[in-house]
N, C-alpha and C. Protein backbone atom coordinates (compact mmCIF):
# COMPACT_ATOMS: atom_id res chain seq x y z
N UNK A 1 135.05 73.17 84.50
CA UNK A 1 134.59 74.03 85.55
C UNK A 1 134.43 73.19 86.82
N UNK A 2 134.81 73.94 88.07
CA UNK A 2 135.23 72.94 89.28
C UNK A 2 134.72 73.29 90.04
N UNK A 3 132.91 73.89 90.06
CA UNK A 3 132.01 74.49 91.34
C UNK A 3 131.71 73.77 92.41
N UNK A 4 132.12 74.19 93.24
CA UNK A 4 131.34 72.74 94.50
C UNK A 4 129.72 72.98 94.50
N UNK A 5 128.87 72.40 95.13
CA UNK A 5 127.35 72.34 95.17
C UNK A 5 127.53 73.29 96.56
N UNK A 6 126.09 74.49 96.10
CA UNK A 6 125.64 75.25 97.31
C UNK A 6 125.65 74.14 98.36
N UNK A 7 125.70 75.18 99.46
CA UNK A 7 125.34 74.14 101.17
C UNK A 7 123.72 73.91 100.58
N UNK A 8 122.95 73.17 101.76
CA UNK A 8 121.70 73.32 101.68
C UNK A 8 121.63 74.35 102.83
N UNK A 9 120.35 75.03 102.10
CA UNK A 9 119.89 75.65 103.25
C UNK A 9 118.43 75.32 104.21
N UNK A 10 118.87 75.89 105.60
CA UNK A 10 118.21 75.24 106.63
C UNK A 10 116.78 76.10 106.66
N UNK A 11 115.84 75.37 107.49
CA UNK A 11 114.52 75.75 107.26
C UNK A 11 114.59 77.09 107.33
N UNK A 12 115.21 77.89 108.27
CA UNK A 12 115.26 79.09 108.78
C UNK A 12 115.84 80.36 107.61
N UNK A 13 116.36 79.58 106.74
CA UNK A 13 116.54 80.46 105.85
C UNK A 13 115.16 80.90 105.04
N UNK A 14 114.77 79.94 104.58
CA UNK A 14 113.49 80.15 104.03
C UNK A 14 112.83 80.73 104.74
N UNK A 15 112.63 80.61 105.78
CA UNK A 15 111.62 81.72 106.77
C UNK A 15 112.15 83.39 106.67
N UNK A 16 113.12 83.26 107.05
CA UNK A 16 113.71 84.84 106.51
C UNK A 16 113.62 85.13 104.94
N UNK A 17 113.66 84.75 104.56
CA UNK A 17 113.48 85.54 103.29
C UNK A 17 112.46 85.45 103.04
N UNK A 18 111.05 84.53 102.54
CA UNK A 18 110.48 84.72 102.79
C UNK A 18 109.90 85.63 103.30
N UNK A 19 109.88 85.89 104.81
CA UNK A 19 109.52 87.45 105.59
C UNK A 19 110.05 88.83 104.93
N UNK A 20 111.14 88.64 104.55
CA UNK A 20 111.76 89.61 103.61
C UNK A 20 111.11 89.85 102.44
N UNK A 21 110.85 88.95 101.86
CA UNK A 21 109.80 89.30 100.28
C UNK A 21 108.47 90.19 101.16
N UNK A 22 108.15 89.23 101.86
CA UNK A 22 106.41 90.37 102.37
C UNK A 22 106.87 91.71 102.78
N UNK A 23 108.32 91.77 104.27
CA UNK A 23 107.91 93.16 104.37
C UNK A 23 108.30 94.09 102.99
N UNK A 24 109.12 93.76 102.46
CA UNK A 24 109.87 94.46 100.55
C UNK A 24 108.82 94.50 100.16
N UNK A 25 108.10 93.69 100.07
CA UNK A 25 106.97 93.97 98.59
C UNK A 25 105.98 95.00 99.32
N UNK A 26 105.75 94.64 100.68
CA UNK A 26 104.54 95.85 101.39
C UNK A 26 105.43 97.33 100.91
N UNK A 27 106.57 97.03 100.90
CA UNK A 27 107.22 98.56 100.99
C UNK A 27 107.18 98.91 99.25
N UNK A 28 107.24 97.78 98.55
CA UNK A 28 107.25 98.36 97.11
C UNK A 28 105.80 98.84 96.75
N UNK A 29 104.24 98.45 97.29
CA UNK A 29 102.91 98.54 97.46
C UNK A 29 103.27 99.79 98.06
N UNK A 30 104.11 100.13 99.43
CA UNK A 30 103.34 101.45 99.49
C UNK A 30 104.39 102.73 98.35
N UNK A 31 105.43 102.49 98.16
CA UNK A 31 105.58 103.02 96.95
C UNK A 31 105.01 103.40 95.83
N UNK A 32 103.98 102.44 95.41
CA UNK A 32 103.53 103.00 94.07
C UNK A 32 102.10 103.42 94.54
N UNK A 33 101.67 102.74 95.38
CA UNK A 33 100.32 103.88 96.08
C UNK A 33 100.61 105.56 96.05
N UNK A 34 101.94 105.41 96.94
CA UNK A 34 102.31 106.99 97.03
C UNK A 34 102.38 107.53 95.87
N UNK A 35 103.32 107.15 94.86
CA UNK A 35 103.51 107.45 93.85
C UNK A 35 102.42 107.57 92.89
N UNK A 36 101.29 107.31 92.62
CA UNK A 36 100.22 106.69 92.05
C UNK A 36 99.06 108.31 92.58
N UNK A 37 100.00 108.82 93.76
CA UNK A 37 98.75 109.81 94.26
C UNK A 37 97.76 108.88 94.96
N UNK A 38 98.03 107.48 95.86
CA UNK A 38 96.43 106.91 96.09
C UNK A 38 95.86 107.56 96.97
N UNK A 39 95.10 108.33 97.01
CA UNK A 39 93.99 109.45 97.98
C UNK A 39 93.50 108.41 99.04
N UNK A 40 93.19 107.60 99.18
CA UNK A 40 92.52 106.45 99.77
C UNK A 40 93.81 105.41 100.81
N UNK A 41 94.50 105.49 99.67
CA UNK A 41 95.78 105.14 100.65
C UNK A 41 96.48 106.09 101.51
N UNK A 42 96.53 106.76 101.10
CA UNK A 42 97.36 107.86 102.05
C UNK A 42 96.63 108.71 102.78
N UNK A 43 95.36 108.43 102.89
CA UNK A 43 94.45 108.91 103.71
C UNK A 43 94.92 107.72 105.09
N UNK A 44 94.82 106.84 105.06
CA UNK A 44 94.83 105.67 106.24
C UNK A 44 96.35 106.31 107.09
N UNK A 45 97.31 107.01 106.40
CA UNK A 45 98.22 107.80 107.77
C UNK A 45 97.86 109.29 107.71
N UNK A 46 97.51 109.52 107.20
CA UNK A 46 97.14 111.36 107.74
C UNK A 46 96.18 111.85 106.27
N UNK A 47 96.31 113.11 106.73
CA UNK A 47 95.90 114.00 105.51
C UNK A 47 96.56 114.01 104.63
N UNK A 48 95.91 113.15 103.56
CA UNK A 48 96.67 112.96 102.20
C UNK A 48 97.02 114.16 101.59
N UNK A 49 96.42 115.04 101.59
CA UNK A 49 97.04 116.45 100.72
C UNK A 49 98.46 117.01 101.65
N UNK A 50 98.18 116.73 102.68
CA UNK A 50 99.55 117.44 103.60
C UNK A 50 100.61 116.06 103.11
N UNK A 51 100.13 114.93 102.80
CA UNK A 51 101.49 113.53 102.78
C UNK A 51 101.68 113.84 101.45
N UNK A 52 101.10 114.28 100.02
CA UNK A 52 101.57 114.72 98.96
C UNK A 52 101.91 115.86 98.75
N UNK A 53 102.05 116.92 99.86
CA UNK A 53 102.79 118.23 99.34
C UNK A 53 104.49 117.47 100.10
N UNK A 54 104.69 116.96 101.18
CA UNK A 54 105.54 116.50 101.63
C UNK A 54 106.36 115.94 100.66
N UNK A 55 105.51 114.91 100.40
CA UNK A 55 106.24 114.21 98.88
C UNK A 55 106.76 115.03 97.79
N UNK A 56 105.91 116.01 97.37
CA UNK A 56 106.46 116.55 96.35
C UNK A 56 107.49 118.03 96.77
N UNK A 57 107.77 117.75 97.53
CA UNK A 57 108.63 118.92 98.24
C UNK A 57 110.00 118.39 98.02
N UNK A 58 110.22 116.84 98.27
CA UNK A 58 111.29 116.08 97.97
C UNK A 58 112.47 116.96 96.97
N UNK A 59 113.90 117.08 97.14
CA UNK A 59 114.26 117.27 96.26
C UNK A 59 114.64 116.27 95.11
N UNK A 60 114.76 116.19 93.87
CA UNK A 60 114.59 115.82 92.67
C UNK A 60 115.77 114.32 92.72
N UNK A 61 117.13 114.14 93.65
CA UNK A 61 117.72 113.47 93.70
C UNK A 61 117.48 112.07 95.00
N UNK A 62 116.48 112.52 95.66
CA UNK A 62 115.77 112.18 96.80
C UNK A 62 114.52 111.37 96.25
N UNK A 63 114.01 112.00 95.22
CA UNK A 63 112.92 111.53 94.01
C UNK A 63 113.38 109.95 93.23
N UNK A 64 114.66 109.95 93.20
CA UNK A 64 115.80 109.04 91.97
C UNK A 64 116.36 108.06 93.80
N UNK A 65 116.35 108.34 94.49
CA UNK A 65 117.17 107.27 95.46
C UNK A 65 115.87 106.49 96.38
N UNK A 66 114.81 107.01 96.06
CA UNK A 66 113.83 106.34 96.96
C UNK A 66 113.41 104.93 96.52
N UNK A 67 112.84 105.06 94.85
CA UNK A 67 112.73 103.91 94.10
C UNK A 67 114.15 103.11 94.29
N UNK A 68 115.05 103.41 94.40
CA UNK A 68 116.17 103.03 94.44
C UNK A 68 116.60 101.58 95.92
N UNK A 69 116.26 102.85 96.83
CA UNK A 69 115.85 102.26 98.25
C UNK A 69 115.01 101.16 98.05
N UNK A 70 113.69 101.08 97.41
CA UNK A 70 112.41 100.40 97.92
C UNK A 70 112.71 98.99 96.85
N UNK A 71 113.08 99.13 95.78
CA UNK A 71 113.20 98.28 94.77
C UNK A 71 114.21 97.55 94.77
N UNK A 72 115.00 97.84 95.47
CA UNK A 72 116.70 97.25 95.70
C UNK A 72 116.12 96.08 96.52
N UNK A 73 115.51 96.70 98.00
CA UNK A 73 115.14 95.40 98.89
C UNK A 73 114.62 94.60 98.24
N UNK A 74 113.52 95.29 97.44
CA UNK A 74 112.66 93.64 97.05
C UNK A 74 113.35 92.89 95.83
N UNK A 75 114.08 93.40 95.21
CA UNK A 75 115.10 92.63 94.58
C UNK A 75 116.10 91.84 94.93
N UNK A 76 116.23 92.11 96.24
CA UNK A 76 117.52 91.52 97.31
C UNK A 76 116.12 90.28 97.75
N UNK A 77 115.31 90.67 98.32
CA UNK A 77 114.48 89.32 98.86
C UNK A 77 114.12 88.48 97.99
N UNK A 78 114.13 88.94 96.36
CA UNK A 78 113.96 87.83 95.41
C UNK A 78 114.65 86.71 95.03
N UNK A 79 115.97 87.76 95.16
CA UNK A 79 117.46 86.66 95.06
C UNK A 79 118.00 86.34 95.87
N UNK A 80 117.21 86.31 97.05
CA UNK A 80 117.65 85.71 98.48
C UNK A 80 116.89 84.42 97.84
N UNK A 81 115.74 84.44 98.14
CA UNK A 81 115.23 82.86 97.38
C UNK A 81 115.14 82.28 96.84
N UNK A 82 116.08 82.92 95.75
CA UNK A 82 116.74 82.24 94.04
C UNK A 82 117.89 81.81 94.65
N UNK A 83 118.59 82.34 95.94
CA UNK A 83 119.94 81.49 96.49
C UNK A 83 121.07 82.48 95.84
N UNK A 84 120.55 83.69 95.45
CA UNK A 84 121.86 83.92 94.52
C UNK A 84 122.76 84.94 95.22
N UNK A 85 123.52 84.87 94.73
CA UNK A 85 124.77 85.74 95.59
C UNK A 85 125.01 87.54 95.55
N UNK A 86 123.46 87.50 94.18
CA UNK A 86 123.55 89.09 94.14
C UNK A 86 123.00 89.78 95.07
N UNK A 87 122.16 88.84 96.08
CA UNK A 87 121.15 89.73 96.86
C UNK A 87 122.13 90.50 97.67
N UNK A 88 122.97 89.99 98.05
CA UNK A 88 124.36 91.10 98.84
C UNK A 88 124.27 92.70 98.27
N UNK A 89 124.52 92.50 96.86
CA UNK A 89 124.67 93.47 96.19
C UNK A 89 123.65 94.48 96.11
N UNK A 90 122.36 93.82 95.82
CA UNK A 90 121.39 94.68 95.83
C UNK A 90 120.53 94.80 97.45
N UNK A 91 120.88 94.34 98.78
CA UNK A 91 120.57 95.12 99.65
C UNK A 91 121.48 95.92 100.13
N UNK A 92 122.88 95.69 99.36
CA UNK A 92 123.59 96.99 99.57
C UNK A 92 123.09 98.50 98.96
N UNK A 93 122.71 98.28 97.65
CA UNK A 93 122.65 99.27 97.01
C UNK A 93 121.06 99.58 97.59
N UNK A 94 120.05 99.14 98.12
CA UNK A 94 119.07 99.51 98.98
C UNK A 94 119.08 100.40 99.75
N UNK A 95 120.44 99.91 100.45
CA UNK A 95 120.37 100.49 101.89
C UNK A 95 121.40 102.14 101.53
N UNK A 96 121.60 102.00 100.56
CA UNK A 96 122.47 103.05 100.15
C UNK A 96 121.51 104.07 99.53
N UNK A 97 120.81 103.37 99.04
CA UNK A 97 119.11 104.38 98.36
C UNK A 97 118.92 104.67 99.43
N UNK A 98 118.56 104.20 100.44
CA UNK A 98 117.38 104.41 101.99
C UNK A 98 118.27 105.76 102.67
N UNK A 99 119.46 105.48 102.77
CA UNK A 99 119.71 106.10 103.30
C UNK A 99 119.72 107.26 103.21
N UNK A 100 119.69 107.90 101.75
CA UNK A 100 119.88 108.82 101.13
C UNK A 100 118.18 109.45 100.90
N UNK A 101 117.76 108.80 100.71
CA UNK A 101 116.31 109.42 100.54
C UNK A 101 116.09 109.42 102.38
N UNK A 102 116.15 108.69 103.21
CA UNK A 102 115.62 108.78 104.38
C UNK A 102 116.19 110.46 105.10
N UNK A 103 117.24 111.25 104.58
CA UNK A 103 118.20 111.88 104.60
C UNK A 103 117.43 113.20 104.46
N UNK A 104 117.40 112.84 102.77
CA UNK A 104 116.14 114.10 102.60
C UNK A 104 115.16 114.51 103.33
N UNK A 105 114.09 112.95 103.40
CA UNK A 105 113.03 112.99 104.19
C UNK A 105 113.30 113.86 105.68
N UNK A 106 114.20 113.38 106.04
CA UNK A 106 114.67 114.34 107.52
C UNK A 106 114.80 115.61 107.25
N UNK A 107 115.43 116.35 106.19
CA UNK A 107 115.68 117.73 105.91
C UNK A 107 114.46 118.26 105.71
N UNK A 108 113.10 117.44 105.15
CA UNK A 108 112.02 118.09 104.93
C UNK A 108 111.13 117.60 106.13
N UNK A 109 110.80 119.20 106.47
CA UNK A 109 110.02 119.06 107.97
C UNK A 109 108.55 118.31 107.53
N UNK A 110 108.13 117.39 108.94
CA UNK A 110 107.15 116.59 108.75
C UNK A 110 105.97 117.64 108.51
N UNK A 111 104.65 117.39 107.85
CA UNK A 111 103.36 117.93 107.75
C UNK A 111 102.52 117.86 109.21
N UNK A 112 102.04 118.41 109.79
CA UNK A 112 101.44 118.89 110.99
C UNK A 112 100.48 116.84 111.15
N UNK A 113 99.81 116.59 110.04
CA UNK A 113 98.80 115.60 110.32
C UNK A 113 100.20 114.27 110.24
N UNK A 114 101.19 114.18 109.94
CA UNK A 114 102.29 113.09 110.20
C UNK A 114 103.70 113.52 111.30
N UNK A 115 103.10 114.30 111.84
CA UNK A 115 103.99 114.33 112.61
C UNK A 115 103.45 113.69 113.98
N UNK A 116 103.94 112.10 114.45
CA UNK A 116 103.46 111.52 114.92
C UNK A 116 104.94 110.41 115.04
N UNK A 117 105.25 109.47 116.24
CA UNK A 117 106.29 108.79 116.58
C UNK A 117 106.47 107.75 115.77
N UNK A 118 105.59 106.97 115.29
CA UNK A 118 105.41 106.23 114.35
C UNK A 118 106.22 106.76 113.32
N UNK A 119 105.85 108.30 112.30
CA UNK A 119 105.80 108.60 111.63
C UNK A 119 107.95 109.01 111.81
N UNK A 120 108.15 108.89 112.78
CA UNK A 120 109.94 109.47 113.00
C UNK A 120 110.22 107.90 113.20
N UNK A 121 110.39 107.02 113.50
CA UNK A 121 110.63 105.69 114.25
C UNK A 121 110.97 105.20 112.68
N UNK A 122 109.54 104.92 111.93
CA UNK A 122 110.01 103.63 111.10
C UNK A 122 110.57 104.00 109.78
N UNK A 123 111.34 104.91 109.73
CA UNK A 123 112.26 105.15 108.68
C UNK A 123 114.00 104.27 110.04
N UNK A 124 113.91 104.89 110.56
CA UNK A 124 115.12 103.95 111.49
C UNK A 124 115.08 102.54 111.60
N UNK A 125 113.46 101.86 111.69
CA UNK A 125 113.29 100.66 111.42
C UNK A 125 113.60 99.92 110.26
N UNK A 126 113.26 100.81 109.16
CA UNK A 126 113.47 100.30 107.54
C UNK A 126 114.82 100.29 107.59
N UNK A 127 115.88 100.95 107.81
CA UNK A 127 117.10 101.32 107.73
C UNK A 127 117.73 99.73 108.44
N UNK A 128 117.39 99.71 109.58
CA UNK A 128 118.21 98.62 110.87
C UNK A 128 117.40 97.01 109.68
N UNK A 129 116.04 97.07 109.45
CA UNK A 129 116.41 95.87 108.57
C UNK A 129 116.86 95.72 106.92
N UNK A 130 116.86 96.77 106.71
CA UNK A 130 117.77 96.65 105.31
C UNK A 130 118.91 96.26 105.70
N UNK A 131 119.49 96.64 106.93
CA UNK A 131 121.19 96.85 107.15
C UNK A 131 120.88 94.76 107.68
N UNK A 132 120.51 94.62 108.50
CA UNK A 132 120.18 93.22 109.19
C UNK A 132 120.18 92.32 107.66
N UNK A 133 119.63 92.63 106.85
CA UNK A 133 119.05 91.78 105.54
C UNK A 133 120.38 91.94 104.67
N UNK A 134 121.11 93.05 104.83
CA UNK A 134 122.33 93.20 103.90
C UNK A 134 123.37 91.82 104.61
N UNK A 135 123.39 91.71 106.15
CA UNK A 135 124.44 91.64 106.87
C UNK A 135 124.18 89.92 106.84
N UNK A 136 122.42 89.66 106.46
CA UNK A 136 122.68 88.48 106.89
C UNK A 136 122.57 87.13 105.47
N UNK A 137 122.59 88.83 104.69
CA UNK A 137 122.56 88.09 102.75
C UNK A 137 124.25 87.60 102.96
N UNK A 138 125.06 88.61 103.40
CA UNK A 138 126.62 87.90 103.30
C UNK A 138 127.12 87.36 104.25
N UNK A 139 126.52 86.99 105.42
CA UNK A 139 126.84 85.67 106.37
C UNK A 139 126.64 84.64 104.93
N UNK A 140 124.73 83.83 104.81
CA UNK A 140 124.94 82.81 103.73
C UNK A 140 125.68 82.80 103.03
N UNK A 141 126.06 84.19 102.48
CA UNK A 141 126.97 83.97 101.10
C UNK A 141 128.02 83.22 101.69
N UNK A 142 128.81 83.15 102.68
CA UNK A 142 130.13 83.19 103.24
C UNK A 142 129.52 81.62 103.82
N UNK A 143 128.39 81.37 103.69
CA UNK A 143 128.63 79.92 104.41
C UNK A 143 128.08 78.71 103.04
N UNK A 144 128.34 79.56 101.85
CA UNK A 144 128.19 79.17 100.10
C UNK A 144 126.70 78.51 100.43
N UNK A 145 125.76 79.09 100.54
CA UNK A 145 124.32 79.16 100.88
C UNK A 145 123.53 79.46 99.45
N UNK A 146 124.11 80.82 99.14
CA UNK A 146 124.06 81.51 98.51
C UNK A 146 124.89 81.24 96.76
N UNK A 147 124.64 80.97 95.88
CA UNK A 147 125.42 80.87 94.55
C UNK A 147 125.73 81.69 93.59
């Protein structure tokens, strides 16, 4: 077997991913809060009973691409810092969840207590750095960063 040795990578990599594990994992935290029903959590953006009828209004395939979305990133930021070459793969398939649940989320009109700019904005935000985190998992890969 005739592998050459990964590049090293420069401080700055570690800083990005890194940052990538915190904002992923905040997003996998507020996942299972939501999911979990946390009354207490989902009180801190609106009226939790109006943010869980929202939720459960979801249609059922929107239900299957969200975990999909949220778990992909933080799986992509894991194997960004394992160096490995799947994280490509899995902030692809992230951003392919996100998009699709973010999709739904748009088809289902906001609840009176979240309808707020914040509340339209950072689904476009999540989207632009999944896509940034996809784009810049396969730069390393391409500069054999990545193994």
């Amino acid at each position: 077997m005739n592998e050459t040795a990964p590049a090293k990578a420069a401080w700055h990599f570690w800083l990005i991913a890194a940052l990538s594990l915190l904002w992923n994992g905040f997003g996998g935290y507020d996942y299972v809060m939501s999911r979990q029903r946390n009354i207490e959590y989902l009180s801190q953006m609106g009226n939790a009973d109006e943010i869980l009828a929202w939720i459960d209004a979801f249609p059922m395939w929107a239900q299957v691409m969200w975990p999909i979305g949220v778990w992909g990133s933080v799986l992509g930021s894991v194997l960004l810092l394992l160096r490995s070459r799947h994280a490509v793969t899995a902030f692809a398939v992230s951003l392919i969840g996100a998009v699709v649940s973010f999709g739904a989320q748009m088809d289902n009109a906001l609840q009176p207590s979240m309808d707020t700019t914040a509340n339209k904005v950072m689904p476009i935000v999540i989207l632009v750095i999944i896509a940034v985190l996809w784009w810049y998992a396969r730069r390393v890969r391409a500069q054999a960063i990545l193994r």
